[in-house]
N, C-alpha and C. Protein backbone atom coordinates (compact mmCIF):
# COMPACT_ATOMS: atom_id res chain seq x y z
N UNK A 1 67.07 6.04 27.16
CA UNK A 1 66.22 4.87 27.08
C UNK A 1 66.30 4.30 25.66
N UNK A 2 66.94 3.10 25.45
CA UNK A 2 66.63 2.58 24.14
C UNK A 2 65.64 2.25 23.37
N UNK A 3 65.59 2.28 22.35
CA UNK A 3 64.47 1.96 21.48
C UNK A 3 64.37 0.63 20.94
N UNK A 4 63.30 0.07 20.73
CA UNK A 4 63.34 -0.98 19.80
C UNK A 4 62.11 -1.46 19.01
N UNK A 5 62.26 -2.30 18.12
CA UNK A 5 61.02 -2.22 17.14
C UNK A 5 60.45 -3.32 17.83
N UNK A 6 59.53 -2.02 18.51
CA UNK A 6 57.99 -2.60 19.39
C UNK A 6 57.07 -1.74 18.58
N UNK A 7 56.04 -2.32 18.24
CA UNK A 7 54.43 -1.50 18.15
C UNK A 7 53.73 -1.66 19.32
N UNK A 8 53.12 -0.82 20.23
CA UNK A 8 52.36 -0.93 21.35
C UNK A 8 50.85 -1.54 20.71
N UNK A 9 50.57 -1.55 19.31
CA UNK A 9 49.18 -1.81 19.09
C UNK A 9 49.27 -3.63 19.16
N UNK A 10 50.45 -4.40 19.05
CA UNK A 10 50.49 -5.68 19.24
C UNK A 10 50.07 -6.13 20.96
N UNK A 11 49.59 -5.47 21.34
CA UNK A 11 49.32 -5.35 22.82
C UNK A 11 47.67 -5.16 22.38
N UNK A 12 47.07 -6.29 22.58
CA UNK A 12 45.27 -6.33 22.50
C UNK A 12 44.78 -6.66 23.84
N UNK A 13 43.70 -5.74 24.13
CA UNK A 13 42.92 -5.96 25.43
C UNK A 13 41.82 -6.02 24.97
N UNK A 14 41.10 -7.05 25.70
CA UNK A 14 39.21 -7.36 25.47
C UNK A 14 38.77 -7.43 26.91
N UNK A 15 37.85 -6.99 27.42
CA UNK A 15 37.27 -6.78 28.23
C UNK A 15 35.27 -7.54 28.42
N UNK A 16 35.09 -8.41 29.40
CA UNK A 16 33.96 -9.01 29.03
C UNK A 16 33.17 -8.77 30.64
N UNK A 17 32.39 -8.09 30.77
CA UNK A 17 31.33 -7.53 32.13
C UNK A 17 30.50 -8.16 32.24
N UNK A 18 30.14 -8.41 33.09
CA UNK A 18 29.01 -9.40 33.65
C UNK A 18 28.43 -8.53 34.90
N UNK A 19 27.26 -8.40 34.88
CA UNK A 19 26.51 -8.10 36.33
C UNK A 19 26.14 -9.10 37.31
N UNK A 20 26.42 -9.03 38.76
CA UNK A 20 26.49 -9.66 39.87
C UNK A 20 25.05 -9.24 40.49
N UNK A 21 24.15 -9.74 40.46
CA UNK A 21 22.88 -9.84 41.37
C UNK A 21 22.71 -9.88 42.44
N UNK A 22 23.67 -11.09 42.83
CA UNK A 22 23.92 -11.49 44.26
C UNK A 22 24.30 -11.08 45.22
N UNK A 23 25.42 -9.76 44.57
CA UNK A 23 25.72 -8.78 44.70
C UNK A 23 25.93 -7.53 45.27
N UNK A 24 24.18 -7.22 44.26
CA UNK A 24 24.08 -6.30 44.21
C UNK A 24 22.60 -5.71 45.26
N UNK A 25 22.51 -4.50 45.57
CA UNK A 25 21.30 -4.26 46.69
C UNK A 25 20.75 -3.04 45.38
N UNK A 26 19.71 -3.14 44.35
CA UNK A 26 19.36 -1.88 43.62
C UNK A 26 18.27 -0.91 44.33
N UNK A 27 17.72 -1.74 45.93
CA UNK A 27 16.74 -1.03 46.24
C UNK A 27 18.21 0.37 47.32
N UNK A 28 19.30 0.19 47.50
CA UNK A 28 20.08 1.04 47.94
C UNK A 28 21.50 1.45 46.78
N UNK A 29 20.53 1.14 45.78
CA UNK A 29 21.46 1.85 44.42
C UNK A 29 22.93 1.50 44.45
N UNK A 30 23.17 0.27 44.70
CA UNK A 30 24.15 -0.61 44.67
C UNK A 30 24.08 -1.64 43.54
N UNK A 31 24.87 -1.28 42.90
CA UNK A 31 24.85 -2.30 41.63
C UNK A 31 26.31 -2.61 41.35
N UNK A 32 26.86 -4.07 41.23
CA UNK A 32 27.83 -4.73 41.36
C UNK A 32 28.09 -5.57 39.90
N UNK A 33 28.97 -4.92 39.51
CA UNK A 33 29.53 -5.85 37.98
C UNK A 33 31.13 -6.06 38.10
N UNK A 34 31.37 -7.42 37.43
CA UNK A 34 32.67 -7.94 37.70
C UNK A 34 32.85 -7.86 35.90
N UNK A 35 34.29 -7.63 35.88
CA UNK A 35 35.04 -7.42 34.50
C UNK A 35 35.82 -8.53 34.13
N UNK A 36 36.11 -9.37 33.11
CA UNK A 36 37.30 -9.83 33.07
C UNK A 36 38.03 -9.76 31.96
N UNK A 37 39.17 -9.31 31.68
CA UNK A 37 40.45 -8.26 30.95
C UNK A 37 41.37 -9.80 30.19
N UNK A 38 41.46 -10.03 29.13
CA UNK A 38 42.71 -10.67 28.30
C UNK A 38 43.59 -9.89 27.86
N UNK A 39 44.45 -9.96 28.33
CA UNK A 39 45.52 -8.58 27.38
C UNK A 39 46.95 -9.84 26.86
N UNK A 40 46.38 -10.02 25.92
CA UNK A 40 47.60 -10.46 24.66
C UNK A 40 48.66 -9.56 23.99
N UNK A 41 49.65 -10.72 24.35
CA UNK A 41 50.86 -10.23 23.50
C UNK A 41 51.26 -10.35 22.45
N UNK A 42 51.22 -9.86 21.15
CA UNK A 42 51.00 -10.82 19.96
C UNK A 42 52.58 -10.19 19.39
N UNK A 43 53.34 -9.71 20.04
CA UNK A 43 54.51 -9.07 19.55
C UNK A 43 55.73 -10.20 19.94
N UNK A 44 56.84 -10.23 19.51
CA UNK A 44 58.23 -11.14 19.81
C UNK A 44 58.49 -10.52 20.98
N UNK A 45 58.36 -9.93 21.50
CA UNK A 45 59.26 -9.11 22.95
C UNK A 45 58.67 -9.27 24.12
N UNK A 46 58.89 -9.60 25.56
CA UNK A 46 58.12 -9.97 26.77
C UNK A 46 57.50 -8.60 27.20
N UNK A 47 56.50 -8.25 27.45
CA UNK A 47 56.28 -6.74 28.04
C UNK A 47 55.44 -7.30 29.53
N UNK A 48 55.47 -6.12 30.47
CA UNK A 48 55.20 -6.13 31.44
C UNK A 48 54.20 -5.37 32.23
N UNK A 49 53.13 -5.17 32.78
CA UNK A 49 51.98 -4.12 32.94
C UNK A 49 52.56 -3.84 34.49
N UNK A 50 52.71 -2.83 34.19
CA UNK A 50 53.23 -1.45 35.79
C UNK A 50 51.93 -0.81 36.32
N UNK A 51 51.02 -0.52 35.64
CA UNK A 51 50.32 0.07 36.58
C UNK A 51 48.81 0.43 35.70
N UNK A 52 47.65 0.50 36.37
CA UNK A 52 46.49 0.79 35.46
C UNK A 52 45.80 2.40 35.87
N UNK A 53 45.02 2.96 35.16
CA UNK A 53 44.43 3.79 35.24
C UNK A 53 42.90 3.90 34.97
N UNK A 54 41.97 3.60 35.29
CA UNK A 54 40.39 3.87 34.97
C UNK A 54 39.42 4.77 35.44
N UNK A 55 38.74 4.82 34.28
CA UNK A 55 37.44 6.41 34.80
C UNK A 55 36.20 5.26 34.28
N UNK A 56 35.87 5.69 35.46
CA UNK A 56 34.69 4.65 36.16
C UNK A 56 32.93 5.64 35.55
N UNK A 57 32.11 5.61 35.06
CA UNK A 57 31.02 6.50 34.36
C UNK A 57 29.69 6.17 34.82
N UNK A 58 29.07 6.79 36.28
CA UNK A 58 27.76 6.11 35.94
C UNK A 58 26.51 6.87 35.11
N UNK A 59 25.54 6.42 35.45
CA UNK A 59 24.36 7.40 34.42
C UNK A 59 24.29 8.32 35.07
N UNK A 60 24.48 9.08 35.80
CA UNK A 60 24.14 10.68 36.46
C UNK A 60 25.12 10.99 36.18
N UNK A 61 26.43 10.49 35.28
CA UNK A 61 27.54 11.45 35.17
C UNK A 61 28.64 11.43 36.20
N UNK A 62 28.24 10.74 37.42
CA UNK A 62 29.46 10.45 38.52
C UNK A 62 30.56 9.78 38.02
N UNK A 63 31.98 10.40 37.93
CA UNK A 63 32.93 9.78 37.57
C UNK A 63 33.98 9.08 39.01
N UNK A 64 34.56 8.26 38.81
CA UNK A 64 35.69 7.41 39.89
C UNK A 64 36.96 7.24 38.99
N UNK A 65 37.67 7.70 39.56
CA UNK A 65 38.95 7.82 38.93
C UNK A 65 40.09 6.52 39.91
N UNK A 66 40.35 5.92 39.25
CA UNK A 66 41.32 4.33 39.70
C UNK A 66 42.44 4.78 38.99
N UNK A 67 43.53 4.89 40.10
CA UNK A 67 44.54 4.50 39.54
C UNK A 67 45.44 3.64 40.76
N UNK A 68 46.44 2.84 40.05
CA UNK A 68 47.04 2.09 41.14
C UNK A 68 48.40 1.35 39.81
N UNK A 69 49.43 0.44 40.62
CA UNK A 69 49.91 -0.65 40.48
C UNK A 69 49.32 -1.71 40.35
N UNK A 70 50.09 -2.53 39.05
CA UNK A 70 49.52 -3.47 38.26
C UNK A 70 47.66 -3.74 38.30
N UNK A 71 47.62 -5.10 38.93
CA UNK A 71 46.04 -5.53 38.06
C UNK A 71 46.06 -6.61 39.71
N UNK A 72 45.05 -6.62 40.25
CA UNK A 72 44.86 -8.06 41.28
C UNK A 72 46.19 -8.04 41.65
N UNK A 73 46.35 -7.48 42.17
CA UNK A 73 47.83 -7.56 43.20
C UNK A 73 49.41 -7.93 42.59
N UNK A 74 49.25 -7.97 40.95
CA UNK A 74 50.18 -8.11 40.31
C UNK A 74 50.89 -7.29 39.34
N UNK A 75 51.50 -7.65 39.25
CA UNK A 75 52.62 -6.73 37.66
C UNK A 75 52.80 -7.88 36.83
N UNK A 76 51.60 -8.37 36.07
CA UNK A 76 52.34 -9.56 35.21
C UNK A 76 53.36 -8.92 34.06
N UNK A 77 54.09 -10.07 34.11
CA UNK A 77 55.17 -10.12 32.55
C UNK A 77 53.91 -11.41 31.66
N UNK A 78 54.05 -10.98 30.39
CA UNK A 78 53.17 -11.25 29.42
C UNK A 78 54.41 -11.66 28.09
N UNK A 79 54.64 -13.08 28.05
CA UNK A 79 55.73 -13.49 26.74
C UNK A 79 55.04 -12.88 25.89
N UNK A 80 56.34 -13.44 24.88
CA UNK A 80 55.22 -13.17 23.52
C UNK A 80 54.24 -14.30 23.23
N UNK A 81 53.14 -13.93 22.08
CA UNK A 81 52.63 -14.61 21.83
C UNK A 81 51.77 -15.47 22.89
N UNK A 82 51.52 -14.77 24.05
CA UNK A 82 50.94 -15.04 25.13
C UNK A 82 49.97 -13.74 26.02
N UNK A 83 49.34 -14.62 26.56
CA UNK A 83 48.09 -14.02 26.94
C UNK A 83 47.91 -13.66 28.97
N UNK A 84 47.41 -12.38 29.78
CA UNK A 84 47.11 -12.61 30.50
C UNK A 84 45.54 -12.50 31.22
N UNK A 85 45.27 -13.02 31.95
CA UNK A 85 43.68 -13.15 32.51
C UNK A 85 43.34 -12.84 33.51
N UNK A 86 42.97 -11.91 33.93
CA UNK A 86 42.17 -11.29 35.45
C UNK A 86 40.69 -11.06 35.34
N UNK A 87 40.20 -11.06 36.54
CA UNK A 87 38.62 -10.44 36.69
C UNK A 87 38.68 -9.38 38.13
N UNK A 88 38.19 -8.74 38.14
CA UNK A 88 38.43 -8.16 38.85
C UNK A 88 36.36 -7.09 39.25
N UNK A 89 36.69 -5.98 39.80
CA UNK A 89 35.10 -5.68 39.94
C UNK A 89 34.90 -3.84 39.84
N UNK A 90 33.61 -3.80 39.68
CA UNK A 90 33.48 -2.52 40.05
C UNK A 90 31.69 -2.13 40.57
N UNK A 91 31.60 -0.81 41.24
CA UNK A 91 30.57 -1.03 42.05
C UNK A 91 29.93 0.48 41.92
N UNK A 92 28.54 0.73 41.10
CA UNK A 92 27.69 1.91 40.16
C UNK A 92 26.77 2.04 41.35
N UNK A 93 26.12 3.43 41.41
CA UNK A 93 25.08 3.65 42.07
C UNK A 93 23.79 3.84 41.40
N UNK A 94 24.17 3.35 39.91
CA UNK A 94 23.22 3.21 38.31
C UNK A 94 22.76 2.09 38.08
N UNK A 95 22.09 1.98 37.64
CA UNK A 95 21.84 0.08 36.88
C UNK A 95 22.63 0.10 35.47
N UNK A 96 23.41 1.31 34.79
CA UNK A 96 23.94 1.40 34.00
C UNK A 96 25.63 2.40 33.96
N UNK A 97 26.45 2.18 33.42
CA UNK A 97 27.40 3.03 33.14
C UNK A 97 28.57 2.47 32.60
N UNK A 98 29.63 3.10 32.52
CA UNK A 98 31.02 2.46 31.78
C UNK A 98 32.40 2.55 31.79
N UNK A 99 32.90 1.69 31.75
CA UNK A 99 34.49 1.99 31.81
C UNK A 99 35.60 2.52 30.90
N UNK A 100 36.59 2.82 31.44
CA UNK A 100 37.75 2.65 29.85
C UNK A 100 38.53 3.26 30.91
N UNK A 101 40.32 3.61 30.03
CA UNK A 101 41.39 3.61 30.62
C UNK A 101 42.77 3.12 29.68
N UNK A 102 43.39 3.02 30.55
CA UNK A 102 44.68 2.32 29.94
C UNK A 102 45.77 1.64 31.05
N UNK A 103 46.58 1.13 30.50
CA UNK A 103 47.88 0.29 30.91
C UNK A 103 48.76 0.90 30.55
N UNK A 104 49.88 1.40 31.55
CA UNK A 104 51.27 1.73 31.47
C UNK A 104 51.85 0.56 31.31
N UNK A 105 52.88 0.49 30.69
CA UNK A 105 53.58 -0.97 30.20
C UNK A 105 54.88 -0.97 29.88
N UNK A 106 55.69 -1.84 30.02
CA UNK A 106 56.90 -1.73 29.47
C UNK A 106 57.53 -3.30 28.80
N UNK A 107 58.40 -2.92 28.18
CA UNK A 107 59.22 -3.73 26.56
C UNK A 107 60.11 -4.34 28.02
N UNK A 108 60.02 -6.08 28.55
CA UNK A 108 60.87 -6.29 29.33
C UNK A 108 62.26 -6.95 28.42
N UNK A 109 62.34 -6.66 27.40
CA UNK A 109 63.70 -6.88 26.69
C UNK A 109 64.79 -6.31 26.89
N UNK A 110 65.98 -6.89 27.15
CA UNK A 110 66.72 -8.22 28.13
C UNK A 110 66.14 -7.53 29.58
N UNK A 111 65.42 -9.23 29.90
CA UNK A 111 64.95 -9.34 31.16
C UNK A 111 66.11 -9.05 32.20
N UNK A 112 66.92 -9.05 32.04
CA UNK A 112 68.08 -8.74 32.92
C UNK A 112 68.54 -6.96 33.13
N UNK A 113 67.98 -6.14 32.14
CA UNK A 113 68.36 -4.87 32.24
C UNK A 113 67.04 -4.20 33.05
N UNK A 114 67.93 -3.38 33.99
CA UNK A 114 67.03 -2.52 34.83
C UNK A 114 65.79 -1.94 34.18
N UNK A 115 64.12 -2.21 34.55
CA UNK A 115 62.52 -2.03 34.23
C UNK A 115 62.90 -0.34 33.87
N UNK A 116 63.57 0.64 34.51
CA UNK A 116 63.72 1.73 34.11
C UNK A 116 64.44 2.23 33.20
N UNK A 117 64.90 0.89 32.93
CA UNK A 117 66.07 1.50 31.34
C UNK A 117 65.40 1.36 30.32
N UNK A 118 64.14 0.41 30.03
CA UNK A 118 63.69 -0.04 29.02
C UNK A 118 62.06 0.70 28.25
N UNK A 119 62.15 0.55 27.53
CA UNK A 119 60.97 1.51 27.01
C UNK A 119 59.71 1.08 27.65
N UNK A 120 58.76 2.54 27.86
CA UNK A 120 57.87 2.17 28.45
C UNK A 120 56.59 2.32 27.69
N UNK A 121 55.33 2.19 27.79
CA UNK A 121 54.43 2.60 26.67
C UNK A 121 53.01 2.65 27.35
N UNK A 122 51.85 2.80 26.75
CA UNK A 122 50.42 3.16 27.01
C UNK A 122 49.59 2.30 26.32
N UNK A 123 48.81 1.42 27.04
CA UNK A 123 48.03 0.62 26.09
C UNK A 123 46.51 1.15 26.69
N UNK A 124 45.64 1.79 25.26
CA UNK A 124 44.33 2.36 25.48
C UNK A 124 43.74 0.66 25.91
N UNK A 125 42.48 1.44 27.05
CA UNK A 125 41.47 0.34 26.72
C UNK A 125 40.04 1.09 26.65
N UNK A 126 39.68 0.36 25.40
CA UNK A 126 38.34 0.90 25.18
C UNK A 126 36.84 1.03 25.90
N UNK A 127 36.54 2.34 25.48
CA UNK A 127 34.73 2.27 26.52
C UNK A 127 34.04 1.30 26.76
N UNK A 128 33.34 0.46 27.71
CA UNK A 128 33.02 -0.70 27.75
C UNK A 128 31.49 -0.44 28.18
N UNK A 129 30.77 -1.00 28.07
CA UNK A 129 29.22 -0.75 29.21
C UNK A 129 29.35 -1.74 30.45
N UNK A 130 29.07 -1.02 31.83
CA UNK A 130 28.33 -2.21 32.19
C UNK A 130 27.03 -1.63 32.86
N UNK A 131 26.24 -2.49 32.90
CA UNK A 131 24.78 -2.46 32.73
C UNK A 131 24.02 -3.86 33.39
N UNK A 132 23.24 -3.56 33.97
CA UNK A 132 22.10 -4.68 34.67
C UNK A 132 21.22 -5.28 33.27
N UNK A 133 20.74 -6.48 33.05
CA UNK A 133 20.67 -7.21 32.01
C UNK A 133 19.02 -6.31 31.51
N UNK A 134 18.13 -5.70 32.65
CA UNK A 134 17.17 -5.27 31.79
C UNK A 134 17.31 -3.88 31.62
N UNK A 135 18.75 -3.15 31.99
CA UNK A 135 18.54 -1.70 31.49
C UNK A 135 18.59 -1.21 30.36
N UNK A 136 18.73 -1.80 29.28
CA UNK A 136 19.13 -1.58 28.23
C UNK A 136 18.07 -1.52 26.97
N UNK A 137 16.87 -2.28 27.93
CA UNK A 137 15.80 -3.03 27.29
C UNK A 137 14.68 -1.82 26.65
C-alpha cells in the first residue's frame, strides 16, 4: 500500500444534536435526538468515508454499538478543501446520554487506482451529549 503525505488530522468532524420532541414518547422512555456531522477536508488529496463505527451511551450506562457502511446510505468522496453534510438520528431510553466513534477512510489519490490499493485511515469523533433541553438544568 503506498504512502503519501496525508495527515488524517486535516480531516475535521463537528457534530451538532438537537432533540426531537415530536418525536419523542418520555412517558415510555423514548427519547429521540437527530445529529448533524460536517466532516471537512482541509487537506490537497480527495478522501473517501467507507464505513462508520459508534458507541451510543445512555444514563444507566446502556451502551449500542453501530457499526455499518458509509453515512445515510452513502460512501461520500470529500475533495479537498471541501466539506460533507448529513443528519442522521439516534434513539435513548434517557433524557440524557452520548455519542462518539470514528470514520474509516481512505486517501482516494489517483481516483483511478483500485480503493484497496490506497491508504486507508481512522478519523476519531469526539464525545458529544445528547440530552433533552431541561436535563441538564
Amino acid at each position: 500500500m503506498p504512502t503519501l503525505p496525508f495527515n488524517p488530522s486535516q480531516v475535521g468532524i463537528e457534530v451538532i444534536a438537537t432533540y426531537l420532541p415530536n418525536h419523542s414518547r418520555p412517558e415510555h422512555r423514548h427519547y429521540t435526538f437527530a445529529y448533524t456531522v460536517t466532516i471537512s477536508n482541509e487537506s490537497n488529496l480527495t478522501v473517501q468515508l467507507l464505513s462508520r463505527h459508534w458507541i451510543i451511551t445512555d444514563a444507566d450506562n446502556e451502551v449500542q454499538e453501530v457499526r455499518g457502511e458509509g453515512v445515510v446510505g452513502e460512501q461520500p468522496v470529500i475533495a479537498p478543501k471541501a466539506s460533507f453534510r448529513y443528519t442522521s438520528g439516534a434513539t435513548l431510553t434517557t433524557p440524557v446520554g452520548c455519542m462518539e466513534g470514528s470514520y474509516a477512510m481512505v486517501v482516494r489519490e489517483p481516483m483511478d487506482t483500485d480503493r484497496s490499493e490506497l491508504p486507508t485511515f481512522e478519523v476519531p469523533i469526539r464525545v458529544f451529549s445528547l440530552h433533552t433541553p431541561m436535563a441538564l438544568n
